[in-house]
N, C-alpha and C. Protein backbone atom coordinates (compact mmCIF):
# COMPACT_ATOMS: atom_id res chain seq x y z
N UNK A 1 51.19 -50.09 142.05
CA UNK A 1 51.75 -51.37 142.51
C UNK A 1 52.94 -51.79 141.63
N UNK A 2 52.98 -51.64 140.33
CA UNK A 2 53.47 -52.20 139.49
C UNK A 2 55.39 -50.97 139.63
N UNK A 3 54.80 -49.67 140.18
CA UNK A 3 56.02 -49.02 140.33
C UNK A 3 56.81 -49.20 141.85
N UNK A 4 56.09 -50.13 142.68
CA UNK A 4 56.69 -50.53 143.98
C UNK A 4 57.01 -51.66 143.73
N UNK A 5 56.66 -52.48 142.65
CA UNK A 5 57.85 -53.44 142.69
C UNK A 5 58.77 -53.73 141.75
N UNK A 6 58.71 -52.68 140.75
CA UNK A 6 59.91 -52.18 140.12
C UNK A 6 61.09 -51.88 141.45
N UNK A 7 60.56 -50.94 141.54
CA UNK A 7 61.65 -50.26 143.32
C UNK A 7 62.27 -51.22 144.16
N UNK A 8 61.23 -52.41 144.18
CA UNK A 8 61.74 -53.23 145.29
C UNK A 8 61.99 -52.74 146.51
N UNK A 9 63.52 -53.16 147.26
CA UNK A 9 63.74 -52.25 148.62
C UNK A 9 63.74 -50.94 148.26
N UNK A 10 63.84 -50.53 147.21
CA UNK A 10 64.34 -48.76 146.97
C UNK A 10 63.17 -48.53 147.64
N UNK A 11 62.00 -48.86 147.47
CA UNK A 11 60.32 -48.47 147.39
C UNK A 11 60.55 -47.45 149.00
N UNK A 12 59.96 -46.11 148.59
CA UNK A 12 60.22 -45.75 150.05
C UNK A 12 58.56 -45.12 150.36
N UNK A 13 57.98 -45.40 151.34
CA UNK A 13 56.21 -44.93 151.51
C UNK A 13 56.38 -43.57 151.63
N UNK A 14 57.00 -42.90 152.09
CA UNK A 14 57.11 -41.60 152.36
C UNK A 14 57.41 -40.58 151.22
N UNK A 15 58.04 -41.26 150.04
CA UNK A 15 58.08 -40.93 148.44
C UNK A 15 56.65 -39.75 148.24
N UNK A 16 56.75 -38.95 147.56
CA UNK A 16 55.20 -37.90 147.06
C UNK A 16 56.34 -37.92 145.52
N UNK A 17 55.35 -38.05 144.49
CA UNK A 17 55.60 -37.97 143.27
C UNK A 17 54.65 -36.61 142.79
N UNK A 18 54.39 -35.42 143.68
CA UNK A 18 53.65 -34.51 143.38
C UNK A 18 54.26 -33.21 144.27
N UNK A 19 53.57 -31.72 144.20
CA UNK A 19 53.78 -31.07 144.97
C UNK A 19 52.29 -30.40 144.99
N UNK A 20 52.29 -29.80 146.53
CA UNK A 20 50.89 -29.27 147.20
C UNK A 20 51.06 -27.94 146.80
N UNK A 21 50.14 -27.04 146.30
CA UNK A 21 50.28 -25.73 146.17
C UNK A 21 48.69 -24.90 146.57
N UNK A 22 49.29 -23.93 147.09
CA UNK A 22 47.87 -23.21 147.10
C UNK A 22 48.30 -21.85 145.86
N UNK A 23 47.00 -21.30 145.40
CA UNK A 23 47.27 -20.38 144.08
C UNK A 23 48.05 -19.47 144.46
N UNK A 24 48.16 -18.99 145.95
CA UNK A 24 48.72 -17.42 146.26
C UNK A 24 50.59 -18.32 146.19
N UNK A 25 50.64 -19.44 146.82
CA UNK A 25 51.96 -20.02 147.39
C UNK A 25 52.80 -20.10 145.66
N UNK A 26 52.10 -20.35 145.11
CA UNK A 26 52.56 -21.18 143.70
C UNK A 26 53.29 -19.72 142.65
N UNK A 27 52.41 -18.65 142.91
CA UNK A 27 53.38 -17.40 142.38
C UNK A 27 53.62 -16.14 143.16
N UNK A 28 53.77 -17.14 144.34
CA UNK A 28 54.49 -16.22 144.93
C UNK A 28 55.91 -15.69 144.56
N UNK A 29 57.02 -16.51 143.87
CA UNK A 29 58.47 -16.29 143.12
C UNK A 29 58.16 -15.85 141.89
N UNK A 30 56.96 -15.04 141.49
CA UNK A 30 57.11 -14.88 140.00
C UNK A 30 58.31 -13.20 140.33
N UNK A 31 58.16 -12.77 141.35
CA UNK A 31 59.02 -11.14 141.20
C UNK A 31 59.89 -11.57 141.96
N UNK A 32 60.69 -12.75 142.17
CA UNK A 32 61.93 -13.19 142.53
C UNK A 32 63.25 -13.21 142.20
N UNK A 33 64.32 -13.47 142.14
CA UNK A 33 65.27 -13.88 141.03
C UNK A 33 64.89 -14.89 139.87
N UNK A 34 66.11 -14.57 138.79
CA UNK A 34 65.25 -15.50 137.56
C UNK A 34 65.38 -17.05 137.99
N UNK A 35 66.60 -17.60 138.73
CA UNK A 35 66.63 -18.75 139.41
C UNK A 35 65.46 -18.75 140.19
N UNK A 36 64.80 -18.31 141.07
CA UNK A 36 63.54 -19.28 141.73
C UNK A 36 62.34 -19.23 140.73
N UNK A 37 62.59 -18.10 140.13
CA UNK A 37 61.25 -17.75 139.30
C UNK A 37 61.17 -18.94 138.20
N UNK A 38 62.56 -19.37 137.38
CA UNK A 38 62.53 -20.42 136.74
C UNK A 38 62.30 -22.03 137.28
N UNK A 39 62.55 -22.67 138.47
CA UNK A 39 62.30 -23.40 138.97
C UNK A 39 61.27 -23.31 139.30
N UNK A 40 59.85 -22.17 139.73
CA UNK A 40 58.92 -22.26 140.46
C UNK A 40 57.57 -22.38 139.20
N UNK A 41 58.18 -22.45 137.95
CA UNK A 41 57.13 -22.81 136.81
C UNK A 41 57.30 -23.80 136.97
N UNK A 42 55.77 -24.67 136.96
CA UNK A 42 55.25 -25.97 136.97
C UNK A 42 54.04 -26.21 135.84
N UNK A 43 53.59 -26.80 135.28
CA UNK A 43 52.83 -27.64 134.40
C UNK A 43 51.24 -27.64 135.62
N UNK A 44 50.16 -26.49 135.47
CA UNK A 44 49.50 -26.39 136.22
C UNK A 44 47.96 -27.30 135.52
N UNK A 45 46.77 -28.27 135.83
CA UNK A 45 46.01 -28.82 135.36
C UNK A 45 44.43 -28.56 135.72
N UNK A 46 44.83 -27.90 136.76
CA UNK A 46 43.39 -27.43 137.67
C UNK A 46 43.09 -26.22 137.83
N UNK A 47 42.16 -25.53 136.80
CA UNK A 47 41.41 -24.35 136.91
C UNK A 47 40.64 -24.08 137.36
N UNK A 48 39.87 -23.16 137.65
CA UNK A 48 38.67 -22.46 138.14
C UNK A 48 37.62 -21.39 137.10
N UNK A 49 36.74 -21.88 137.57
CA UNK A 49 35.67 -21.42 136.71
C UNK A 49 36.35 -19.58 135.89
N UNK A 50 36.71 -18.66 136.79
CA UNK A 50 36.86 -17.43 136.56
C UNK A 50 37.99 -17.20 135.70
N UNK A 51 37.77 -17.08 134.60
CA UNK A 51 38.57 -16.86 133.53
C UNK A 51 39.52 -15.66 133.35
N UNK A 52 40.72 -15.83 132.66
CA UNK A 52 41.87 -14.80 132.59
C UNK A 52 41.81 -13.67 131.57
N UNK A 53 41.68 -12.90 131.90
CA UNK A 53 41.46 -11.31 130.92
C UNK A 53 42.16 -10.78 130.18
N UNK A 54 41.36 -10.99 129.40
CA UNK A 54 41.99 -11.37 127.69
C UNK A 54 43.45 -10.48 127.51
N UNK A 55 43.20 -8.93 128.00
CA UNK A 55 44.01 -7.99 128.21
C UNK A 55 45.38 -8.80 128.98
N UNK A 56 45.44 -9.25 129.60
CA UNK A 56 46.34 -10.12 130.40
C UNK A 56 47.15 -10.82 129.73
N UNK A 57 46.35 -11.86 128.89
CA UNK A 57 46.63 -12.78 127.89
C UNK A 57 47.79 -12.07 126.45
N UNK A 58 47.16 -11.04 126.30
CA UNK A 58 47.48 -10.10 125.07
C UNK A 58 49.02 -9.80 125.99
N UNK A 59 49.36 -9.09 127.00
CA UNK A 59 50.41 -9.14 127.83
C UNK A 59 51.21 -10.00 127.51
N UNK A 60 51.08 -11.39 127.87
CA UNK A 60 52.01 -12.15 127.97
C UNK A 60 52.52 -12.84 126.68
N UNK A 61 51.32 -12.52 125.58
CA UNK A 61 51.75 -12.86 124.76
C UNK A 61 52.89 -12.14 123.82
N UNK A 62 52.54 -11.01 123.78
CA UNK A 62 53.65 -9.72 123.72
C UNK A 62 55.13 -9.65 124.61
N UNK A 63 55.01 -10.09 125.74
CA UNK A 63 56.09 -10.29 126.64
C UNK A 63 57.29 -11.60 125.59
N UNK A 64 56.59 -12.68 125.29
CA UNK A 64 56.75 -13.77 124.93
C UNK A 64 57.73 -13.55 123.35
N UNK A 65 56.93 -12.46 122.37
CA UNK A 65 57.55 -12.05 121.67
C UNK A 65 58.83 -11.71 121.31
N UNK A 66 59.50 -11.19 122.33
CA UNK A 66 60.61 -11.03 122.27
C UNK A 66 62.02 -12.76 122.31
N UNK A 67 61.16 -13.27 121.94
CA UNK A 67 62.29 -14.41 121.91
C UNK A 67 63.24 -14.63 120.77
N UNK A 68 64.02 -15.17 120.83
CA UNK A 68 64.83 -14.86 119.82
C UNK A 68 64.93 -16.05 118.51
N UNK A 69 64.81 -15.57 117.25
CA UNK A 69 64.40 -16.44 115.85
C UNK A 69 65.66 -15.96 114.80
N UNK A 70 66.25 -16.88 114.12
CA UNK A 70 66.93 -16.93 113.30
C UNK A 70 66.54 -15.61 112.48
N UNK A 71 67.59 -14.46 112.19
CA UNK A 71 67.35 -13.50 111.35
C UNK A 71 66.30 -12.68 111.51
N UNK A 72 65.92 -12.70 113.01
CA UNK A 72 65.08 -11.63 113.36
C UNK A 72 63.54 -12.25 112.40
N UNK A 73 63.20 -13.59 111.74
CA UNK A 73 62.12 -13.65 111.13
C UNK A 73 60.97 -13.56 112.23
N UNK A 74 60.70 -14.46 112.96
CA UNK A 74 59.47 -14.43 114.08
C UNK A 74 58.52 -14.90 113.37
N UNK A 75 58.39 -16.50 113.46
CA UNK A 75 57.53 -17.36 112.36
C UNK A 75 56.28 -17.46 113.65
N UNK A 76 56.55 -17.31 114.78
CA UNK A 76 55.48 -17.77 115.34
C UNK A 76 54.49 -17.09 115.66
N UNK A 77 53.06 -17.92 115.72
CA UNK A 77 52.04 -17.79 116.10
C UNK A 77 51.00 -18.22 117.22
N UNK A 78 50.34 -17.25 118.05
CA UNK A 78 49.44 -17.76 118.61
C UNK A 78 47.64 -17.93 118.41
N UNK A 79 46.90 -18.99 118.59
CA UNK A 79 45.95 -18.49 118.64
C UNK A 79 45.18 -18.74 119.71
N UNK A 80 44.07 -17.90 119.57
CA UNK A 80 43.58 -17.93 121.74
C UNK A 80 42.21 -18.19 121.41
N UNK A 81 41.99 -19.51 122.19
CA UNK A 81 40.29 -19.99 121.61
C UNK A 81 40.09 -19.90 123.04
N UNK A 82 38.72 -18.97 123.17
CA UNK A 82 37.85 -18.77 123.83
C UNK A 82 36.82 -20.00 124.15
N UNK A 83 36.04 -20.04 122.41
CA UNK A 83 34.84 -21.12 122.48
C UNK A 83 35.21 -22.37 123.16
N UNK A 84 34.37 -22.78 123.94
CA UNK A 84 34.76 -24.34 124.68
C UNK A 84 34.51 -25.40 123.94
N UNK A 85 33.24 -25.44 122.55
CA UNK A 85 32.88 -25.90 121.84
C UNK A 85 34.46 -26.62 120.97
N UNK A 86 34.74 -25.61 120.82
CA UNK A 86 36.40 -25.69 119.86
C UNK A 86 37.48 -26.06 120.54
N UNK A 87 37.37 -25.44 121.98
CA UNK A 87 38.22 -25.92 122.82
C UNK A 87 38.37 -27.54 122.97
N UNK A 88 36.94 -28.34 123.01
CA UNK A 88 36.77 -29.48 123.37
C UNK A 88 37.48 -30.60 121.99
N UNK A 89 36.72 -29.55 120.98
CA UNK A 89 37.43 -30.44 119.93
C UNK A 89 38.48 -30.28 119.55
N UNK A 90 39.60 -29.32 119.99
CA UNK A 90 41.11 -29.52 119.57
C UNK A 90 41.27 -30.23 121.15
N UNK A 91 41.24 -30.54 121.47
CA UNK A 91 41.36 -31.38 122.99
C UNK A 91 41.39 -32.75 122.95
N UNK A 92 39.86 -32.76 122.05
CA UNK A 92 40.19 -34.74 121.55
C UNK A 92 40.92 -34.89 120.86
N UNK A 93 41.28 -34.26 119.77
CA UNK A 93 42.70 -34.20 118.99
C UNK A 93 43.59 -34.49 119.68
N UNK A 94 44.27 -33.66 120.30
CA UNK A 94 45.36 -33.63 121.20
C UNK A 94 45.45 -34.68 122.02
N UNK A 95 44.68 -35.37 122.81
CA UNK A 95 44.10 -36.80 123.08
C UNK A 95 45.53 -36.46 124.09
N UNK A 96 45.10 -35.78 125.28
CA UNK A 96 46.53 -35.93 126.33
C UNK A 96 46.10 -35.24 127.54
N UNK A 97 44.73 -34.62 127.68
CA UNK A 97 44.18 -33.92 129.16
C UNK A 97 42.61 -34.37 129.36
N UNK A 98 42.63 -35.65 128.87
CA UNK A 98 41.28 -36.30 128.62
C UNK A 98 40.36 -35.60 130.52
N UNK A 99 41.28 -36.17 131.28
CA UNK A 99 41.02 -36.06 132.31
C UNK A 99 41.11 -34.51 132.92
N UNK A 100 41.27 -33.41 132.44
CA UNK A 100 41.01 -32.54 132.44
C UNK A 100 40.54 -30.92 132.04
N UNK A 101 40.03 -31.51 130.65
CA UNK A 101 39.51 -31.02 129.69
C UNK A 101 37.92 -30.24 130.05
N UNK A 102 37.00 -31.01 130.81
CA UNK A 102 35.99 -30.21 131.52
C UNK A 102 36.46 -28.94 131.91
N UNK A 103 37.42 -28.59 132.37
CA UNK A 103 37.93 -27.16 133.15
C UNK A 103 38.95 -26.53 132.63
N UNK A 104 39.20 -26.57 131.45
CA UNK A 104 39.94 -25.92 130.47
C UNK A 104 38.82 -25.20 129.66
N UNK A 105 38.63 -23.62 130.02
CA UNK A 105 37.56 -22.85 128.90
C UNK A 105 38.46 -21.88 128.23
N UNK A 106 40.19 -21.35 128.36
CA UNK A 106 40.79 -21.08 127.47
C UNK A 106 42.16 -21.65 127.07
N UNK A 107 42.49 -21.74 125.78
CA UNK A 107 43.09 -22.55 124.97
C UNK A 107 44.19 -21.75 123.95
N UNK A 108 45.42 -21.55 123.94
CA UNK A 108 46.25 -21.72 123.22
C UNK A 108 46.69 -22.45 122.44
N UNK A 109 46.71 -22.15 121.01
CA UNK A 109 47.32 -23.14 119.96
C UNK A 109 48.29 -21.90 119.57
N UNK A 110 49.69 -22.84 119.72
CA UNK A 110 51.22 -22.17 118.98
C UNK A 110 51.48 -22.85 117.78
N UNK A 111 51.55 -22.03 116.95
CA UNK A 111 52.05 -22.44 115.38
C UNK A 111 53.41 -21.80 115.31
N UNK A 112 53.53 -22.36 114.16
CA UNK A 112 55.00 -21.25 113.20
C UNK A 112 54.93 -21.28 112.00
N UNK A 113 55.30 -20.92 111.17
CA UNK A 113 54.84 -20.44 109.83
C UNK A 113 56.31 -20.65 109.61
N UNK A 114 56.16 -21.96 108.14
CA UNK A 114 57.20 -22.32 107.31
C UNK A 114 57.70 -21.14 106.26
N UNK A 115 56.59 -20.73 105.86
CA UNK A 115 57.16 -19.85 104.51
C UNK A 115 58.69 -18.75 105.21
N UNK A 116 58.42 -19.00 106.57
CA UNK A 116 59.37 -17.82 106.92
C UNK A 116 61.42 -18.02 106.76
N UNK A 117 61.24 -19.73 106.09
CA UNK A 117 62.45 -20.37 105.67
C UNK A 117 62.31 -20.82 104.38
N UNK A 118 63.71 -20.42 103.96
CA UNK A 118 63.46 -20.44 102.58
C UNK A 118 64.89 -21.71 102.02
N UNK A 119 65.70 -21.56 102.91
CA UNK A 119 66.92 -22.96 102.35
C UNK A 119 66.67 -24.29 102.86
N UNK A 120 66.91 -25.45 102.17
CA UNK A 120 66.75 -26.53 102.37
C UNK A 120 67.65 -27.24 103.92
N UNK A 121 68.41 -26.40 104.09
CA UNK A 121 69.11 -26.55 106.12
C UNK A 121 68.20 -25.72 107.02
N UNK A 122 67.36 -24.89 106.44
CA UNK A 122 66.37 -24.48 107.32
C UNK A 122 65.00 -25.07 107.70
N UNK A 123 64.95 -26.43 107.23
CA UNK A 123 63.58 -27.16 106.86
C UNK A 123 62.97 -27.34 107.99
N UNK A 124 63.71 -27.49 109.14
CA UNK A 124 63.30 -27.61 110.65
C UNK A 124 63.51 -26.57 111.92
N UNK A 125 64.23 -25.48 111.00
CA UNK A 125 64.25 -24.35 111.87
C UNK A 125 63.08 -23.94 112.75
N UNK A 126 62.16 -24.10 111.79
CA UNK A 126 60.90 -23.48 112.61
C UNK A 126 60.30 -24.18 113.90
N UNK A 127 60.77 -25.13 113.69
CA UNK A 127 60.49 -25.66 115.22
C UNK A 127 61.26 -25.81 116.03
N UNK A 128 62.61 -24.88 115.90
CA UNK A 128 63.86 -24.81 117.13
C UNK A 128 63.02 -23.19 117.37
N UNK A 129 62.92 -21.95 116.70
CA UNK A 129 62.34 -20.72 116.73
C UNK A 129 61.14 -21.06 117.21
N UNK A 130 59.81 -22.06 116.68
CA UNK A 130 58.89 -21.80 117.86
C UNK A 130 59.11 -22.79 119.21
N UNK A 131 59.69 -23.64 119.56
CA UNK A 131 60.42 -23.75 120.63
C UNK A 131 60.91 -23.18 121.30
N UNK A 132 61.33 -22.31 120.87
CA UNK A 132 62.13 -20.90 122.06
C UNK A 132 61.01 -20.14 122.15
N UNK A 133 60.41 -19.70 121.49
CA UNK A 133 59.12 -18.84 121.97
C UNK A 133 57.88 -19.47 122.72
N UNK A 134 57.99 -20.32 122.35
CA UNK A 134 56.87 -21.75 123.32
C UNK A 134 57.27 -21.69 124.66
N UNK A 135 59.20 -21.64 124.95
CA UNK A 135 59.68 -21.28 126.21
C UNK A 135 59.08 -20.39 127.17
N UNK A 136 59.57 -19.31 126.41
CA UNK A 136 58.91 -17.84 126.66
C UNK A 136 57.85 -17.54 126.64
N UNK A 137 56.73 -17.65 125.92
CA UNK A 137 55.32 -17.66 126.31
C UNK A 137 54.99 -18.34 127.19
N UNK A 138 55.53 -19.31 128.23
CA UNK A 138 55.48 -20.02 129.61
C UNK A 138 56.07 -19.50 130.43
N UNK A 139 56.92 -18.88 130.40
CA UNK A 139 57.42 -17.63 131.13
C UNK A 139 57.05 -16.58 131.33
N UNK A 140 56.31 -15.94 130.32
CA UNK A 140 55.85 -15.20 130.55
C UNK A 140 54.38 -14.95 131.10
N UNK A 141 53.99 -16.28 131.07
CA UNK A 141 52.34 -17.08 131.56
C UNK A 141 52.99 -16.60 133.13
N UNK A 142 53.54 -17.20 133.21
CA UNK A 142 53.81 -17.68 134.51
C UNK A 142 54.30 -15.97 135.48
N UNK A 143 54.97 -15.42 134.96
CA UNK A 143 55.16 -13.76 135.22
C UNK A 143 53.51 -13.14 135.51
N UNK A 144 52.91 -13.24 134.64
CA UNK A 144 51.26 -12.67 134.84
C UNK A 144 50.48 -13.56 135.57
N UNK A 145 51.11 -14.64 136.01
CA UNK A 145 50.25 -15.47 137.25
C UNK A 145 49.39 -16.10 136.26
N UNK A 146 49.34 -16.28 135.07
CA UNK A 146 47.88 -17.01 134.40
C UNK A 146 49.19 -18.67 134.73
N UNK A 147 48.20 -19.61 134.96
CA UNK A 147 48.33 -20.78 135.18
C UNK A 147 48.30 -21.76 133.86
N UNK A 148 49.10 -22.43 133.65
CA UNK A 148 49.72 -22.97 131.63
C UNK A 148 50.27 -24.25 131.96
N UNK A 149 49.45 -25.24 131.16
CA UNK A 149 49.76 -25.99 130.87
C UNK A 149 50.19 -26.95 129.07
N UNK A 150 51.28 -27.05 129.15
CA UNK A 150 51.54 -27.16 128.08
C UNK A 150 51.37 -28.20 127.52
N UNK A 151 50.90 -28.84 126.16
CA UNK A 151 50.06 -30.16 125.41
C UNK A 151 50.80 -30.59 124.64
N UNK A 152 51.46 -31.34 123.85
CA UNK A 152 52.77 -31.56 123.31
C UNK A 152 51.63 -31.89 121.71
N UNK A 153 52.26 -31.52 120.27
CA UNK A 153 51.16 -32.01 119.13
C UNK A 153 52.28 -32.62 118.36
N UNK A 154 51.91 -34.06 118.78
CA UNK A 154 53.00 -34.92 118.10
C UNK A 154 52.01 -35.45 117.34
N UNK A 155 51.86 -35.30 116.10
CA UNK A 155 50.57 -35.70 115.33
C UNK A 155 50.45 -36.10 114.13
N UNK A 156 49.29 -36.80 113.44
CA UNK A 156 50.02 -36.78 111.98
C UNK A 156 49.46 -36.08 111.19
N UNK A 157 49.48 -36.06 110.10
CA UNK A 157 48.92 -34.46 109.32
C UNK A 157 47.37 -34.48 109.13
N UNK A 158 47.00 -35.70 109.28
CA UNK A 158 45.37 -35.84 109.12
C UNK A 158 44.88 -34.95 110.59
N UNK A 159 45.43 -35.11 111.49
CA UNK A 159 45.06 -34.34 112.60
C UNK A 159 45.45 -32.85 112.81
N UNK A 160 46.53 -32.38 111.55
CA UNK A 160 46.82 -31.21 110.99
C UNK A 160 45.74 -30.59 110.39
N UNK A 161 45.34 -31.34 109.51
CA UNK A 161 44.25 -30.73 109.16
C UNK A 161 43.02 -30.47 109.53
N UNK A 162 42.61 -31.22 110.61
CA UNK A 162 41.68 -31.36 111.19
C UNK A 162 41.66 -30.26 112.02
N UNK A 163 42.51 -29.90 112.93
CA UNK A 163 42.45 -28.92 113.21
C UNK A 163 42.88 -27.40 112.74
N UNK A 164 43.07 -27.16 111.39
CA UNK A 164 42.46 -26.47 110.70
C UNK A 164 41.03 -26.30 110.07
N UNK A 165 40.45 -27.05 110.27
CA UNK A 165 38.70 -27.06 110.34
C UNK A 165 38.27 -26.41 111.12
N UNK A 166 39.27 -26.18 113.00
CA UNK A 166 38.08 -25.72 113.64
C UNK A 166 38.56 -24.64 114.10
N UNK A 167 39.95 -24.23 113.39
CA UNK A 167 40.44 -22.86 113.92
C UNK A 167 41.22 -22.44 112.65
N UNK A 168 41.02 -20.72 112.09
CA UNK A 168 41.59 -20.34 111.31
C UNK A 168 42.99 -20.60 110.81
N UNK A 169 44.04 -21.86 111.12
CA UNK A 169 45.41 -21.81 110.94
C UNK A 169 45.66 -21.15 109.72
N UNK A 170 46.89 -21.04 109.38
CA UNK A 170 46.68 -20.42 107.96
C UNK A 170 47.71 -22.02 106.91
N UNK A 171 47.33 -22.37 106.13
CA UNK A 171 48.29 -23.91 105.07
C UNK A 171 49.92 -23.92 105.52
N UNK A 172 50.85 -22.86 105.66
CA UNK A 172 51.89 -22.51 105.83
C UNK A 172 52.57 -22.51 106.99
N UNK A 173 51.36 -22.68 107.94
CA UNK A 173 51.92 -22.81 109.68
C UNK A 173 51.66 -24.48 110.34
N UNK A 174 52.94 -24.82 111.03
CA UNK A 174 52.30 -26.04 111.52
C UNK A 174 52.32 -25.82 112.84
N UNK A 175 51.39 -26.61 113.45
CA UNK A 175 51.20 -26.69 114.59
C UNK A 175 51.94 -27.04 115.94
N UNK A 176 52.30 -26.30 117.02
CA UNK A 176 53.59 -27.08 117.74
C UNK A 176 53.45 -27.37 118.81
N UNK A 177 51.98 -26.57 119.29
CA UNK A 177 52.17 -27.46 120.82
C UNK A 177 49.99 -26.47 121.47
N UNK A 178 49.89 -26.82 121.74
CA UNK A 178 48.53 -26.52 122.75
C UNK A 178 48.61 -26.03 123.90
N UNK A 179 48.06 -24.68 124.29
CA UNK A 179 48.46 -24.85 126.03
C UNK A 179 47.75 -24.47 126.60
N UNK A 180 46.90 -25.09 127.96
CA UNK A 180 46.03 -24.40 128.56
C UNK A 180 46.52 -23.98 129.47
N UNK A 181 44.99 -22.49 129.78
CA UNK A 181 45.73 -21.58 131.02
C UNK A 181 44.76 -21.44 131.38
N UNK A 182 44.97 -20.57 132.35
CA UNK A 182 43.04 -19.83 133.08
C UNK A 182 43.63 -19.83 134.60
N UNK A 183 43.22 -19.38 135.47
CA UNK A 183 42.91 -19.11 136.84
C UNK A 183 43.25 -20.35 137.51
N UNK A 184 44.17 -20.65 138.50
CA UNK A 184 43.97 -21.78 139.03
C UNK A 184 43.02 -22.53 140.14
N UNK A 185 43.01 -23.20 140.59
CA UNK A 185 42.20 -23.20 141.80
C UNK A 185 42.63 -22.78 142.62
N UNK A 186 42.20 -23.25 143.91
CA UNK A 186 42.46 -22.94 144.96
C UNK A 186 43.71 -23.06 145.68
N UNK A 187 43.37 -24.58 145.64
CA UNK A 187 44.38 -25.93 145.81
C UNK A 187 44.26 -26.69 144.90
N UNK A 188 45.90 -27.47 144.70
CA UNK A 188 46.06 -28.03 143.27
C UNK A 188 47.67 -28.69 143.55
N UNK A 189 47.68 -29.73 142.69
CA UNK A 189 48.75 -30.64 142.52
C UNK A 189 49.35 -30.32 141.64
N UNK A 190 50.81 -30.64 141.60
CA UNK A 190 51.77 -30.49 140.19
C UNK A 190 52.99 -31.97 140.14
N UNK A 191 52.95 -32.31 139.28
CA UNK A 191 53.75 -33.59 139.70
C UNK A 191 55.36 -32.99 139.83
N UNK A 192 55.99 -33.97 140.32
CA UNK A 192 57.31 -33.98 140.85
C UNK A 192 58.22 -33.13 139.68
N UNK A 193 58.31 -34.37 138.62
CA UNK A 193 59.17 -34.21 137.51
C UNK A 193 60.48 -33.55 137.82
N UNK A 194 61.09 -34.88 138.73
CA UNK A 194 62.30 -34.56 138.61
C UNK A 194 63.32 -34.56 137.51
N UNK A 195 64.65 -33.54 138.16
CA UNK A 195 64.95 -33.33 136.57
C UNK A 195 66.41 -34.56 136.86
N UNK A 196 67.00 -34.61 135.32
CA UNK A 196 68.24 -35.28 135.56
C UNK A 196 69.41 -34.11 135.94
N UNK A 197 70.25 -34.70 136.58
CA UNK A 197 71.35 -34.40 137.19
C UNK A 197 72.37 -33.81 136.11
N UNK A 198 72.79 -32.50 136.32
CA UNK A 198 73.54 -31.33 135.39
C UNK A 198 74.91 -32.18 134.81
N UNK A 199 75.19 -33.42 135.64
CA UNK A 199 76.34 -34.01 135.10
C UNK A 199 75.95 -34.83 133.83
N UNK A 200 74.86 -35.53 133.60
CA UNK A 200 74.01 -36.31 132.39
C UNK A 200 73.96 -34.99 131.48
N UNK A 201 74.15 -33.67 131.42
CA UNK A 201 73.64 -33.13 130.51
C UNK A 201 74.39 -32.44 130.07
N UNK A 202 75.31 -31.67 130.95
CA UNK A 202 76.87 -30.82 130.88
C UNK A 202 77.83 -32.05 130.67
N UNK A 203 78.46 -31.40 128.87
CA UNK A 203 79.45 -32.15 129.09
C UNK A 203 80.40 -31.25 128.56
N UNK A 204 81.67 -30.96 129.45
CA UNK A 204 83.19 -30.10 129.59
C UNK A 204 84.08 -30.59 128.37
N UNK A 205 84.31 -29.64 127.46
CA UNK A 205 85.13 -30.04 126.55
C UNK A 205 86.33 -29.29 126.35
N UNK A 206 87.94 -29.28 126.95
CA UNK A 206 88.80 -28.50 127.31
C UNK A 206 89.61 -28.24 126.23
């Protein structure tokens, strides 16, 4: 209500702030051009019981590898939690799929490992390098059909550490983002998320 009368006359009923997918429709463009294939990754929330093989997983994570890191270092890390037990509790952490956390039974946590910068202009490198590989490991999710949703860990270090309690991190890696995957359903929603317009973002400098 409160976004229809923001809108006012704009307000249009016929508006969908989502898209309908069935699992076969949704990757169907993964062996497409890289243009549809890149537009046809979406932020997927609804799994199915039958879980993604591990072998699969190991795939894409290897695929993902190849992204590109300052000086060839490759600070990043994945780790792949199985247990749901652990799953659940880096989940309340993360405090962002409350509502769909029952059906998340595997779990990605992406790190990067600081020690791999050593000058004081590199202090934040590691999170432009695991950023690009965070890219690419969604790309490459999305190539093997496993279904990924990505968790953003904007956090503060007490919750750093915390979740080093329930998964091996190693002191030297911080944490950059969560992502669940697994099998999708059947049928399933993805929101709109439209993007802004290439002129807001391209800017021509002659």
């Amino acid at each position: 209500m409160n976004y229809k009368n923001c809108l006012g006359a704009k307000y249009n009923n016929d508006f969908k702030g989502y898209y309908d997918f069935t699992d076969t429709d949704y990757f169907n463009p993964t062996g497409a051009s890289f243009e549809q294939f890149s537009y046809s990754r979406k932020s997927v929330r609804n799994f199915s019981p039958v879980p993604v093989d591990d072998e699969l997983v190991e795939k894409a994570v290897r695929l993902a590898s190849n992204a590109p890191s300052v000086c060839n270092r490759q600070p990043s890390r994945v780790y792949y939690v199985k247990d749901k037990k652990k799953i659940d509790q880096i989940l309340e952490l993360q405090a962002g799929l409350e509502g769909y956390s029952k059906d998340i039974n595997q779990l990605l946590v992406v790190t990067a490992d600081v020690n791999y910068f050593y000058l004081v202009g590199e202090r934040y490198q590691h999170y432009i390098d695991g950023g690009l590989f965070l890219m690419n490991l969604l790309y490459a999710l999305h190539f093997y059909k496993i279904a990924a949703c990505p968790a953003n860990w904007a956090k503060e270090t007490s919750d750093e550490k915390k979740i080093k309690k329930i998964i091996p991190i190693k002191k030297s890696e911080k944490v950059l983002c969560v992502v669940a995957i697994g099998n999708p359903t059947e049928t399933f929603r993805t929101t709109l998320s439209k993007r802004r317009d290439v002129s807001e973002i391209l800017t021509k400098i002659d």
